[in-house]
C-alpha atoms as a PDB file:
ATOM      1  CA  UNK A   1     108.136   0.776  46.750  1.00  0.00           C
ATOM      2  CA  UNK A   2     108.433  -0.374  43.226  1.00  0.00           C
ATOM      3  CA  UNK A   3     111.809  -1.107  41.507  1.00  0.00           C
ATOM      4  CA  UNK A   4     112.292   0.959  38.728  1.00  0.00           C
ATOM      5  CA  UNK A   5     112.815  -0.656  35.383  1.00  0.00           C
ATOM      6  CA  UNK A   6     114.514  -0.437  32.077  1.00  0.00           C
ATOM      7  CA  UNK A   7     111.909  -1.201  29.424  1.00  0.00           C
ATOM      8  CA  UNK A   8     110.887   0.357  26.647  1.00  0.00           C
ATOM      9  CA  UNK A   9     108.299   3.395  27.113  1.00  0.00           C
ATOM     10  CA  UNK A  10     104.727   2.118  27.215  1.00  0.00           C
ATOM     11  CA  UNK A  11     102.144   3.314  25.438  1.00  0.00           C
ATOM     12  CA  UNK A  12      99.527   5.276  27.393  1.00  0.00           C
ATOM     13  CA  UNK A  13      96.105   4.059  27.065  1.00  0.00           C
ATOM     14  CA  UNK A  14      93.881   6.718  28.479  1.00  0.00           C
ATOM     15  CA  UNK A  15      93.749  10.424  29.811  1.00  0.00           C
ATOM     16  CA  UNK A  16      95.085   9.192  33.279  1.00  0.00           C
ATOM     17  CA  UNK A  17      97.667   7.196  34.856  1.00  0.00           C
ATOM     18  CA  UNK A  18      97.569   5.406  38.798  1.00  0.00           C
ATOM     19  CA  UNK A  19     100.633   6.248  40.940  1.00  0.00           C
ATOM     20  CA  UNK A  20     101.382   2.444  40.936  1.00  0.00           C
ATOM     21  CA  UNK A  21     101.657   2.432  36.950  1.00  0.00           C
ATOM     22  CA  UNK A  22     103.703   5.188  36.740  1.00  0.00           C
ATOM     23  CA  UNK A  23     105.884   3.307  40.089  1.00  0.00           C
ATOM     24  CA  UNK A  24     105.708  -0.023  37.919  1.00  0.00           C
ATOM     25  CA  UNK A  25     107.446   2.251  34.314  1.00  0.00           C
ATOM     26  CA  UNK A  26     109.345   4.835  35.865  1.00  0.00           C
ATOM     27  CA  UNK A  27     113.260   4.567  34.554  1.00  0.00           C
ATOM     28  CA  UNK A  28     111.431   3.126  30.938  1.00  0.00           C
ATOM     29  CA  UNK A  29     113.555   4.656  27.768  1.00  0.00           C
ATOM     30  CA  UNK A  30     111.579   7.046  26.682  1.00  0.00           C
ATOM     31  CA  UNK A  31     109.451   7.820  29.102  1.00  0.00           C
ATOM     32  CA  UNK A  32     109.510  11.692  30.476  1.00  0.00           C
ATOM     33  CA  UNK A  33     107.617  12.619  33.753  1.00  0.00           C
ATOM     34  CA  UNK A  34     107.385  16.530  34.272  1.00  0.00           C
ATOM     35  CA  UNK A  35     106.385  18.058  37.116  1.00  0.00           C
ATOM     36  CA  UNK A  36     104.308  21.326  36.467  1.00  0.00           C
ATOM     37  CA  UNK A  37     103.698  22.776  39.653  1.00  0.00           C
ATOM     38  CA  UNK A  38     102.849  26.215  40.332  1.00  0.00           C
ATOM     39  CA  UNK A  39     102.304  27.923  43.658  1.00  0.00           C
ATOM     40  CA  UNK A  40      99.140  30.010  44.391  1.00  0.00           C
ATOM     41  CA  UNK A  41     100.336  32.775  46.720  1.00  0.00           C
ATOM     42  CA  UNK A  42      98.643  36.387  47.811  1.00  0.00           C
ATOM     43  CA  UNK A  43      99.573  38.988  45.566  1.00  0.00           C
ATOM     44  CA  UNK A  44      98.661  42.840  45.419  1.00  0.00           C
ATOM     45  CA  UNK A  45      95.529  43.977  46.951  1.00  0.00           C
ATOM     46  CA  UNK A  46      95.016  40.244  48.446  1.00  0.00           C
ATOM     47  CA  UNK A  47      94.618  39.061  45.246  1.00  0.00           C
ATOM     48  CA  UNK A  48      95.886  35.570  44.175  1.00  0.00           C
ATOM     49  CA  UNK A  49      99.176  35.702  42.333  1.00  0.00           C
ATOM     50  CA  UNK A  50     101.087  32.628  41.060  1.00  0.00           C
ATOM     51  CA  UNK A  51     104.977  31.518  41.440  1.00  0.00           C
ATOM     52  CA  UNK A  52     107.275  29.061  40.131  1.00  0.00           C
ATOM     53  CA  UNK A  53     106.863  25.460  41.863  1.00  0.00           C
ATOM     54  CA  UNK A  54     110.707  25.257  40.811  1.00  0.00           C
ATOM     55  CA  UNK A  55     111.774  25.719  44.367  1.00  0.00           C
ATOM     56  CA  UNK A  56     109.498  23.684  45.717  1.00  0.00           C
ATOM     57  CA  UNK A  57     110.241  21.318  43.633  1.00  0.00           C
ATOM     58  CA  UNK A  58     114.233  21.337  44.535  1.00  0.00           C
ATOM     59  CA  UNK A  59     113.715  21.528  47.976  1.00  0.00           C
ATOM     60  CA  UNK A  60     110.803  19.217  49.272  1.00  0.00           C
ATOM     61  CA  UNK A  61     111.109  16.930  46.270  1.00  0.00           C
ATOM     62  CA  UNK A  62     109.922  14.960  43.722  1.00  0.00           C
ATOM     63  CA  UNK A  63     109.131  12.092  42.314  1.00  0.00           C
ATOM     64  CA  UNK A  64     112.306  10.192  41.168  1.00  0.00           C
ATOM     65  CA  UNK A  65     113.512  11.181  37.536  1.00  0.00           C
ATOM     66  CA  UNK A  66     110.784  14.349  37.289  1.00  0.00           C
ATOM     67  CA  UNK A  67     112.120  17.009  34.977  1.00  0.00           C
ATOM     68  CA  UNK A  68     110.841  20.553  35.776  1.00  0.00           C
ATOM     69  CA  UNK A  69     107.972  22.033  33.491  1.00  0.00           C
ATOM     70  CA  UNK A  70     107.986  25.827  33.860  1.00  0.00           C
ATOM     71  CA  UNK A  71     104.242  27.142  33.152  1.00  0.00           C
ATOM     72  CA  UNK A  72     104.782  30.711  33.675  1.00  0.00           C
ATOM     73  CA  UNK A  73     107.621  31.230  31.590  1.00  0.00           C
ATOM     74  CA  UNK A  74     108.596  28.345  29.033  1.00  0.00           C
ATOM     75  CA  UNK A  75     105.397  26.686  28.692  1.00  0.00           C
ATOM     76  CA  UNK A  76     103.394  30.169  28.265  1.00  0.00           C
ATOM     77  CA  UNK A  77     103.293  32.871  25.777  1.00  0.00           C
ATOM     78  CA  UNK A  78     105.882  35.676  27.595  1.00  0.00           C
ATOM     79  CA  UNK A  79     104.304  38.205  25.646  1.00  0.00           C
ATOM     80  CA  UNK A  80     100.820  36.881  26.026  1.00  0.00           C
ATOM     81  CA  UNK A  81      98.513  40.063  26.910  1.00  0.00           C
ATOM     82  CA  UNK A  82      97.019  38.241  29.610  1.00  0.00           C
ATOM     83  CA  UNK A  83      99.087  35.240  31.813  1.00  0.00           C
ATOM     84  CA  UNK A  84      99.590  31.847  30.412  1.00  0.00           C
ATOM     85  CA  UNK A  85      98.729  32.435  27.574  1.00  0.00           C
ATOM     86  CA  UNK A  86      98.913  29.661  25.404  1.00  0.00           C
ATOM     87  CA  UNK A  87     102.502  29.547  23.015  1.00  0.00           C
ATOM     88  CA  UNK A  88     102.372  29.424  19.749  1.00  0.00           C
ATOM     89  CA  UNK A  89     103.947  26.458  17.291  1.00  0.00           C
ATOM     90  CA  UNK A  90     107.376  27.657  17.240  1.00  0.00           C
ATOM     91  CA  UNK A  91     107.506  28.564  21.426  1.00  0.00           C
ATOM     92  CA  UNK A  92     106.041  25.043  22.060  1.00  0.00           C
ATOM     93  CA  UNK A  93     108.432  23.508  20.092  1.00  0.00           C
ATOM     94  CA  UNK A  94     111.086  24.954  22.105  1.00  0.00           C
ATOM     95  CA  UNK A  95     109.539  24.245  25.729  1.00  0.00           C
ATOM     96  CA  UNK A  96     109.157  20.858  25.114  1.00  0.00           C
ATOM     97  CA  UNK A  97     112.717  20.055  23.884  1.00  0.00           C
ATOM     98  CA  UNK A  98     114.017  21.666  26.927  1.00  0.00           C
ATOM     99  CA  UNK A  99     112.128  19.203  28.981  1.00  0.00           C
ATOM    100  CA  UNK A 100     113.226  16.319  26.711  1.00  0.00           C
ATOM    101  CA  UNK A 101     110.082  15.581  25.357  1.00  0.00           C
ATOM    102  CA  UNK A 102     110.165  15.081  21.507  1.00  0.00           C
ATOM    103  CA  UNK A 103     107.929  12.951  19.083  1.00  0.00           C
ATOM    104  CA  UNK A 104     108.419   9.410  20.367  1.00  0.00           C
ATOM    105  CA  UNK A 105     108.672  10.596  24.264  1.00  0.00           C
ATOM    106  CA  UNK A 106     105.889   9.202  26.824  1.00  0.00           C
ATOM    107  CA  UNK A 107     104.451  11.824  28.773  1.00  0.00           C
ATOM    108  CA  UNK A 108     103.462  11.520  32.564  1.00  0.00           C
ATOM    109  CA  UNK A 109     102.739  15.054  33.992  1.00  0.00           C
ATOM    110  CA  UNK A 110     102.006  15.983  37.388  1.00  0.00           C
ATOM    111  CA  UNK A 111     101.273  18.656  40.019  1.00  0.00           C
ATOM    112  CA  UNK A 112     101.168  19.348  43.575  1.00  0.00           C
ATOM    113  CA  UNK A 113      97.860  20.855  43.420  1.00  0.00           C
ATOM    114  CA  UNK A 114      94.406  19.169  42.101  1.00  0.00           C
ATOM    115  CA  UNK A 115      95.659  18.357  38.734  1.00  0.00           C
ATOM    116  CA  UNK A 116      94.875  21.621  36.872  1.00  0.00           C
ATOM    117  CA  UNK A 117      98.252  22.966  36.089  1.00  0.00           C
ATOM    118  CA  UNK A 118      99.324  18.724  34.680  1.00  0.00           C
ATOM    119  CA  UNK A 119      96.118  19.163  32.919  1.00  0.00           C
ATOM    120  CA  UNK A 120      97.096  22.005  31.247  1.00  0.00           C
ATOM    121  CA  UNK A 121     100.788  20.567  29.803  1.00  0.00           C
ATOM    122  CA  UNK A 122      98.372  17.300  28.937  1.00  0.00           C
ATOM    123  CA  UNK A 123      96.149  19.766  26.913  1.00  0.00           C
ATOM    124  CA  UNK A 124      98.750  21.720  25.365  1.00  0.00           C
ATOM    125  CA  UNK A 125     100.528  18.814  24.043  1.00  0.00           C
ATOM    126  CA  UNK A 126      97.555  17.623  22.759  1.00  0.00           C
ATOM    127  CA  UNK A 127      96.774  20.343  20.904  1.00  0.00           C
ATOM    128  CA  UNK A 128     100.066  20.110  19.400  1.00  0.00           C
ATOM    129  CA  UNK A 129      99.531  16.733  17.913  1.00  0.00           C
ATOM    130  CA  UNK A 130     101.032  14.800  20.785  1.00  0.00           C
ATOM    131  CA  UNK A 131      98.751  12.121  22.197  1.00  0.00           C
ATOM    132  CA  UNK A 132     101.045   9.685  23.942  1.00  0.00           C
ATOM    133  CA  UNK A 133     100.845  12.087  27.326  1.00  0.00           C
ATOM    134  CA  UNK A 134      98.173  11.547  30.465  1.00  0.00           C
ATOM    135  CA  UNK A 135      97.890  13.375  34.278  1.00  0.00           C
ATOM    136  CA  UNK A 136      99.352  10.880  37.194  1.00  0.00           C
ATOM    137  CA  UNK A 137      95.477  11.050  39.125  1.00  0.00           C
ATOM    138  CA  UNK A 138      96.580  11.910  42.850  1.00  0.00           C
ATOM    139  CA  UNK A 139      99.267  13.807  41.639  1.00  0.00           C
ATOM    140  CA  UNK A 140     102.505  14.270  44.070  1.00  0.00           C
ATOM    141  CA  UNK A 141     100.054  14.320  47.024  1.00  0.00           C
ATOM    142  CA  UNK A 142      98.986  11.052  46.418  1.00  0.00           C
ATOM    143  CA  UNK A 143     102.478   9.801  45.622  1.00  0.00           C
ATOM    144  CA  UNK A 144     103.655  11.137  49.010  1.00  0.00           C
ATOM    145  CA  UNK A 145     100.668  10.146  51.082  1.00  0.00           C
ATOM    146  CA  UNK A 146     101.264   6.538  49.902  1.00  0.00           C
ATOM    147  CA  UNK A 147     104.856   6.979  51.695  1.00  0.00           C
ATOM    148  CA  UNK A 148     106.645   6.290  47.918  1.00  0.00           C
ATOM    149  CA  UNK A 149     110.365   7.603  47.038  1.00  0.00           C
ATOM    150  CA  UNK A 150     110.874  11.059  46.168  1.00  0.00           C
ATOM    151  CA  UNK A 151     113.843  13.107  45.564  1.00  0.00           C
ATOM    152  CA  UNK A 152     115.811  16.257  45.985  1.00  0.00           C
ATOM    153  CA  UNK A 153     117.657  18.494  43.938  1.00  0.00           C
ATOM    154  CA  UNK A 154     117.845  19.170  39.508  1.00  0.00           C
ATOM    155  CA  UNK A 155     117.262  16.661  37.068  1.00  0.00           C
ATOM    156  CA  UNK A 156     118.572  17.343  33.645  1.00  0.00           C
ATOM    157  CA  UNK A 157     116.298  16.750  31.210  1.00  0.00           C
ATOM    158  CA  UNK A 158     117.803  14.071  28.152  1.00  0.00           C
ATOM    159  CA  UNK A 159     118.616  15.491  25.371  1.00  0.00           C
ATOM    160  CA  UNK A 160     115.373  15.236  23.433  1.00  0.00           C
ATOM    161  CA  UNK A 161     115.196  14.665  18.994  1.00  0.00           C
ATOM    162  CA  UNK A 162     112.850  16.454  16.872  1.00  0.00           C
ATOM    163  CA  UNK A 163     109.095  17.663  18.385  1.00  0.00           C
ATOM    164  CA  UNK A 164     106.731  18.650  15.720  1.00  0.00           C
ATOM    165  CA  UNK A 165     103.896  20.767  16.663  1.00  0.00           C
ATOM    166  CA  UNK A 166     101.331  20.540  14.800  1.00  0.00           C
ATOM    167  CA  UNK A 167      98.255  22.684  15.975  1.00  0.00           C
ATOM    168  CA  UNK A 168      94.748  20.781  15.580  1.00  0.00           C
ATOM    169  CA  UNK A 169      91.732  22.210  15.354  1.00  0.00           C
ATOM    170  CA  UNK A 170      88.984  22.626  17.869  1.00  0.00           C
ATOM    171  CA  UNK A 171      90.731  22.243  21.064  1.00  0.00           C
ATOM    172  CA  UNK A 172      90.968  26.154  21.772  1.00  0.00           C
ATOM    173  CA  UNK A 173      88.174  28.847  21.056  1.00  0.00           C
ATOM    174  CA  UNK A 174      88.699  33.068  20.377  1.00  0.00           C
ATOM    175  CA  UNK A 175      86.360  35.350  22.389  1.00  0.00           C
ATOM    176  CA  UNK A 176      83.819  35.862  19.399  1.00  0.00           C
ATOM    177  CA  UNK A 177      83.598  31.957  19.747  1.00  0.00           C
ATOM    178  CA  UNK A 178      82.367  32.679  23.178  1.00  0.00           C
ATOM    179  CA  UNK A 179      80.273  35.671  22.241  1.00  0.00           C
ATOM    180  CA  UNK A 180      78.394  33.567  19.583  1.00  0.00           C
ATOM    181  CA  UNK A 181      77.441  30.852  22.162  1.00  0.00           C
ATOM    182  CA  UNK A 182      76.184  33.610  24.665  1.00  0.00           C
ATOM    183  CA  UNK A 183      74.497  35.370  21.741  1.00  0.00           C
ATOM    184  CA  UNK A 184      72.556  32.051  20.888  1.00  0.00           C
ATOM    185  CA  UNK A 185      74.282  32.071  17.481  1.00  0.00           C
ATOM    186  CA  UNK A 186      76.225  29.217  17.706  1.00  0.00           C
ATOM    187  CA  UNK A 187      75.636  25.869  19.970  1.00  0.00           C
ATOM    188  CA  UNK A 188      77.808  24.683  22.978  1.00  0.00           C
ATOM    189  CA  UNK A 189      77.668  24.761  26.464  1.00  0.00           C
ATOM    190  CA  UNK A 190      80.033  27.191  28.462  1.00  0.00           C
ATOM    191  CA  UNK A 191      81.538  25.732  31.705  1.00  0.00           C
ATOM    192  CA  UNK A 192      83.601  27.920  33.865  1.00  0.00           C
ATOM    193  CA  UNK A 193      86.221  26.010  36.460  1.00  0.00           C
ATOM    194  CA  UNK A 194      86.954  29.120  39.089  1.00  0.00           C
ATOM    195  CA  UNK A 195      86.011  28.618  42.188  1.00  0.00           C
ATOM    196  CA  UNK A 196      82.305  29.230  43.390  1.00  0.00           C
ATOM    197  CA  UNK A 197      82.814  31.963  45.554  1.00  0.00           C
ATOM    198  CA  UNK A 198      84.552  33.819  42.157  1.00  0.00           C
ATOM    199  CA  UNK A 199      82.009  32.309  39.710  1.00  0.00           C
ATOM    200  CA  UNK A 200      78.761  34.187  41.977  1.00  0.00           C
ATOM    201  CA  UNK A 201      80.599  36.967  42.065  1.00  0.00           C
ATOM    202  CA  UNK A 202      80.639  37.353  45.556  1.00  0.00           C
ATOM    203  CA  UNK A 203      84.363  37.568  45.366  1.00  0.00           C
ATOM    204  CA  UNK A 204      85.742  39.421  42.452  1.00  0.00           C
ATOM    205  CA  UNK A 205      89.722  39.520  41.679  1.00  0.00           C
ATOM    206  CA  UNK A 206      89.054  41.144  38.029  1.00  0.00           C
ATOM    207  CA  UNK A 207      87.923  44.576  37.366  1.00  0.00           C
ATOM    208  CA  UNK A 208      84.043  43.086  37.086  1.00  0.00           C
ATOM    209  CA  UNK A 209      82.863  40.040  38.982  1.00  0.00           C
ATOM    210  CA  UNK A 210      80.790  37.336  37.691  1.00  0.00           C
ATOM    211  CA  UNK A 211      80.761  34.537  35.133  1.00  0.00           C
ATOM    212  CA  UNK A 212      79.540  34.784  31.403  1.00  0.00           C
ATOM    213  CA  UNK A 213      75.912  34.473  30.735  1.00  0.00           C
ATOM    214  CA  UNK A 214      74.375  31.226  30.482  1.00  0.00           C
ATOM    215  CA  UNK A 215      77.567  29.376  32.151  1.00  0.00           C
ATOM    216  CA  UNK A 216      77.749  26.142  34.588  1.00  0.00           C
ATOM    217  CA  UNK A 217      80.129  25.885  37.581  1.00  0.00           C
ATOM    218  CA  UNK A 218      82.230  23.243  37.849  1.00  0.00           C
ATOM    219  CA  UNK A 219      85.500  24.627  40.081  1.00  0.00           C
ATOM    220  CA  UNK A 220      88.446  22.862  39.212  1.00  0.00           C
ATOM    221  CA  UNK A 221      88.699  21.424  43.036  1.00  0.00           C
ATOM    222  CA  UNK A 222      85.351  19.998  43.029  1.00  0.00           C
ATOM    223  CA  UNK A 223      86.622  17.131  40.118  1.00  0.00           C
ATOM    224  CA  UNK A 224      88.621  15.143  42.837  1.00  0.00           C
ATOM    225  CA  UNK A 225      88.381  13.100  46.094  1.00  0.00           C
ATOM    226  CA  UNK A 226      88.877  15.024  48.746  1.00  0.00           C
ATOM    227  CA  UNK A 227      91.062  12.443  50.545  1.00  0.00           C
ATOM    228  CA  UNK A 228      92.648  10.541  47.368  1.00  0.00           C
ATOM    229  CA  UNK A 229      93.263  13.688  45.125  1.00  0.00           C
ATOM    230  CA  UNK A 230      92.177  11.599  42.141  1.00  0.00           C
ATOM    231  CA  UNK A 231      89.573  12.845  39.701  1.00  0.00           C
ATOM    232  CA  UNK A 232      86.056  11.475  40.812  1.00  0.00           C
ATOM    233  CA  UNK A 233      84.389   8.276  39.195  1.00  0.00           C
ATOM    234  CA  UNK A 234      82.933   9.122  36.143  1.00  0.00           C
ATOM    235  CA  UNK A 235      79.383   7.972  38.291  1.00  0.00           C
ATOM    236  CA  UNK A 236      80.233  11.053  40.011  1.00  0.00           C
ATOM    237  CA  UNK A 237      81.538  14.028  37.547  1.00  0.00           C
ATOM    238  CA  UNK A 238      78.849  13.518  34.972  1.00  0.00           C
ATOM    239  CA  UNK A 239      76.307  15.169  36.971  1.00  0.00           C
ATOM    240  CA  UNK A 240      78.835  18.231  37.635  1.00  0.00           C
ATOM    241  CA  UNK A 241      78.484  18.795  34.012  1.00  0.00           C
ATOM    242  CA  UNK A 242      75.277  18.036  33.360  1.00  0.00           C
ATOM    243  CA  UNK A 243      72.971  19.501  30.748  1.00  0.00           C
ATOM    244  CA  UNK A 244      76.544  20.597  28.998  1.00  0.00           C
ATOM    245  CA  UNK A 245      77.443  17.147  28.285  1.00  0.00           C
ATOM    246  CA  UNK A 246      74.534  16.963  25.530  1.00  0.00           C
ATOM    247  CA  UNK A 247      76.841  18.958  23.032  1.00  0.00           C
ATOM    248  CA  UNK A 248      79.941  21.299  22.263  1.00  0.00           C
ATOM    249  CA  UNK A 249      81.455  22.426  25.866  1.00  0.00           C
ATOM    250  CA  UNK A 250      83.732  25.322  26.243  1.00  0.00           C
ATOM    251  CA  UNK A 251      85.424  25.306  29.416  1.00  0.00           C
ATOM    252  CA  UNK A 252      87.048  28.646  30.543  1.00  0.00           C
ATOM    253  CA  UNK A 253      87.961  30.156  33.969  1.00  0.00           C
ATOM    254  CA  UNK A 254      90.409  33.072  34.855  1.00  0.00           C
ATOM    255  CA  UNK A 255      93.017  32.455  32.097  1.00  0.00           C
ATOM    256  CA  UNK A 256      92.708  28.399  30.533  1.00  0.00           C
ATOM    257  CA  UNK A 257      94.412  26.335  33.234  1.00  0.00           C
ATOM    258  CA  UNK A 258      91.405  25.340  35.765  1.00  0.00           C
ATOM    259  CA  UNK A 259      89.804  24.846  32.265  1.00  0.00           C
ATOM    260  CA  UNK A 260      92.106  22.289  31.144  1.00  0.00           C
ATOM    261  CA  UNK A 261      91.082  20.272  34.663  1.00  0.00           C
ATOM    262  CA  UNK A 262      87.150  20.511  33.588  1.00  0.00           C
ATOM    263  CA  UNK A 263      88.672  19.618  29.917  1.00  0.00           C
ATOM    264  CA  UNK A 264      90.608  16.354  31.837  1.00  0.00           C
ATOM    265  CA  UNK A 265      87.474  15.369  33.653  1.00  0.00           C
ATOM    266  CA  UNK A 266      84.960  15.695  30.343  1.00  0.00           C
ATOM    267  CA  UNK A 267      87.718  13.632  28.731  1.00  0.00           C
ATOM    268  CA  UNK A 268      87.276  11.057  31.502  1.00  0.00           C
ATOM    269  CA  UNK A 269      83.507  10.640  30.731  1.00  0.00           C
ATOM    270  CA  UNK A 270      83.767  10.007  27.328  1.00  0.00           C
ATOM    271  CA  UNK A 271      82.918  13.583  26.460  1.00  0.00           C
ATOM    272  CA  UNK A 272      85.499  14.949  23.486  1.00  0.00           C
ATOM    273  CA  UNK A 273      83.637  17.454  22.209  1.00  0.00           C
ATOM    274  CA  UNK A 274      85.704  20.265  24.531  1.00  0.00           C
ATOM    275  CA  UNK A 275      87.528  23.494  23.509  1.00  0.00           C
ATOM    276  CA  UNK A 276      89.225  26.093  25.984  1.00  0.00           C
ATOM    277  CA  UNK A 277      88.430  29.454  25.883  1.00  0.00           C
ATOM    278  CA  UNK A 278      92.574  30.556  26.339  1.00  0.00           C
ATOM    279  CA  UNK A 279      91.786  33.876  26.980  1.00  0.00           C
ATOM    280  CA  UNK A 280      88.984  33.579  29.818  1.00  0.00           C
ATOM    281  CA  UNK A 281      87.611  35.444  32.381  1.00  0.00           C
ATOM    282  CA  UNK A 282      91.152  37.755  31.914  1.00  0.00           C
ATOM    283  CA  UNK A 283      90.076  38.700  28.736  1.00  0.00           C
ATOM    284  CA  UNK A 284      86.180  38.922  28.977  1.00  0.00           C
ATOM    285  CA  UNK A 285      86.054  41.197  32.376  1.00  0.00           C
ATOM    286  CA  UNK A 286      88.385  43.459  30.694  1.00  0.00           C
ATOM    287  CA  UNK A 287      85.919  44.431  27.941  1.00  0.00           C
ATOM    288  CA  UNK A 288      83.267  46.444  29.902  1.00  0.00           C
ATOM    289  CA  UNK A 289      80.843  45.471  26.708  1.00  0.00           C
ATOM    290  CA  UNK A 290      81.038  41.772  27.616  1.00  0.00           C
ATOM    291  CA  UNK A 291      78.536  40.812  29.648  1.00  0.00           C
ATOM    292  CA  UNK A 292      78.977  39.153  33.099  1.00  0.00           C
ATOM    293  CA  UNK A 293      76.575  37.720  35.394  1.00  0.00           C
ATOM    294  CA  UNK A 294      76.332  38.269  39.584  1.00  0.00           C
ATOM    295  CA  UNK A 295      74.172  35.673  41.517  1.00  0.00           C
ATOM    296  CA  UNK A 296      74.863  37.347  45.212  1.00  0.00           C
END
């Protein structure tokens, strides 16, 4: 295990951090690690429904120092018409100072899953102007599979200064942005990061199965090492992606957070032309004029 030190909060160089940098900075002034988890859990109808990782978190731990990053109901739009929805200036402002994150904080942001839901803090934040902010690769699985210290229980979050959001263009795309692609009236490449099984159709947990016309698959748990949890080798994702990595991508899946992992894992290969479609599959399915695709 590494010691934890009191330096000053590094700068972070790229999209993704190792477990053994964040073991080498953790304690750092100024440095914030959030742990975003959310729990996939069957909901109505056996379809999949999502809960808090809060408990989780209190109860089987976490990596020493995490603060708690609520998804579903700080760092989401509550009255979003579809879920996690992204928040606007104002809301985001507000969900990162309760987390103590604020203009000059270091980001590390983590999940217990494959990385999608850190991905999608890492893309929020960066949509908001805030660049100093990157995924631990592994996430808490990796952390705890190489047997280092977690811990139990609330951390409060410092008391963080002023975060200014300021909203940059091109990292998120509307539905007519979508519906101009499809329509061959605009360029890009649409990559959708549900699961197979959903993107064929063959299982459906919208009103209409299927993925939009013209689409790639590239399932948000098909970016990582199976045994490691960390994001493939660059060697390796670039031919998940493709013919899409010759232009504009928009990544969507059921409502922007699998996205953001496809978004991460572009990022990784160099590839920064990448916008989310927020809305997604939620959105699209529920307009019986928007066409969908079946492949079983």
């Amino acid at each position: 295990m590494s010691e934890i030190v009191d330096a000053p909060a590094p700068v972070i160089a790229g999209p993704t951090v190792s477990t053994q940098w964040l073991a080498d900075h953790l304690g750092s002034d100024g440095l914030i690690v959030l742990d975003a988890s959310v729990l996939q859990v069957e909901g109505f109808g056996g379809n999949p429904a999502y809960v808090t990782g809060h408990e989780q978190y209190l109860v089987h731990g976490h990596i020493p120092g995490a603060v708690f990053a609520d998804i579903l109901d700080v760092f989401s739009d509550p009255n979003g018409r579809y879920g996690f929805a992204r928040p606007n200036a104002e809301q985001f402002e507000a969900a990162a100072a309760s987390v103590g994150v604020d203009d000059a904080t270091t980001v590390v942001v983590y999940d217990s899953s494959v990385g999608l839901w850190a991905a999608r803090i890492w893309w929020l934040l960066r949509s908001f102007g805030h660049d100093n902010v990157a995924v631990l690769d592994g996430g808490l699985k990796k952390w705890q599979a190489e047997q280092r210290v977690t811990e139990r229980g609330h951390v409060r979050p410092p008391v963080a200064g002023r975060f200014t959001a300021c909203e940059r263009a091109g990292f998120w795309v509307e539905k007519p942005d979508v519906q101009a692609i499809v329509a061959g009236e605009a360029a890009g490449s649409l990559v959708c990061g549900v699961p197979y099984r959903e993107f064929s159709g063959e299982i459906a947990h919208r009103a209409r199965p299927g993925h939009i016309p013209g689409s790639l698959s590239a399932p948000a748990g098909r970016l990582v090492d199976r045994e490691t949890n960390t994001f493939l080798p660059p060697d390796a994702l670039r031919p998940i992606f493709g013919d899409a990595l010759g232009g504009r991508v928009v990544a969507y899946c059921a409502g922007g957070v699998a996205a953001a992992a496809d978004a991460l894992a572009l990022t990784l290969i160099g590839h920064d032309e990448v916008s989310i479609y927020d809305g997604s599959l939620n959105e699209w399915a529920a307009d019986s004029t928007a066409p969908l695709v079946v492949t079983v």
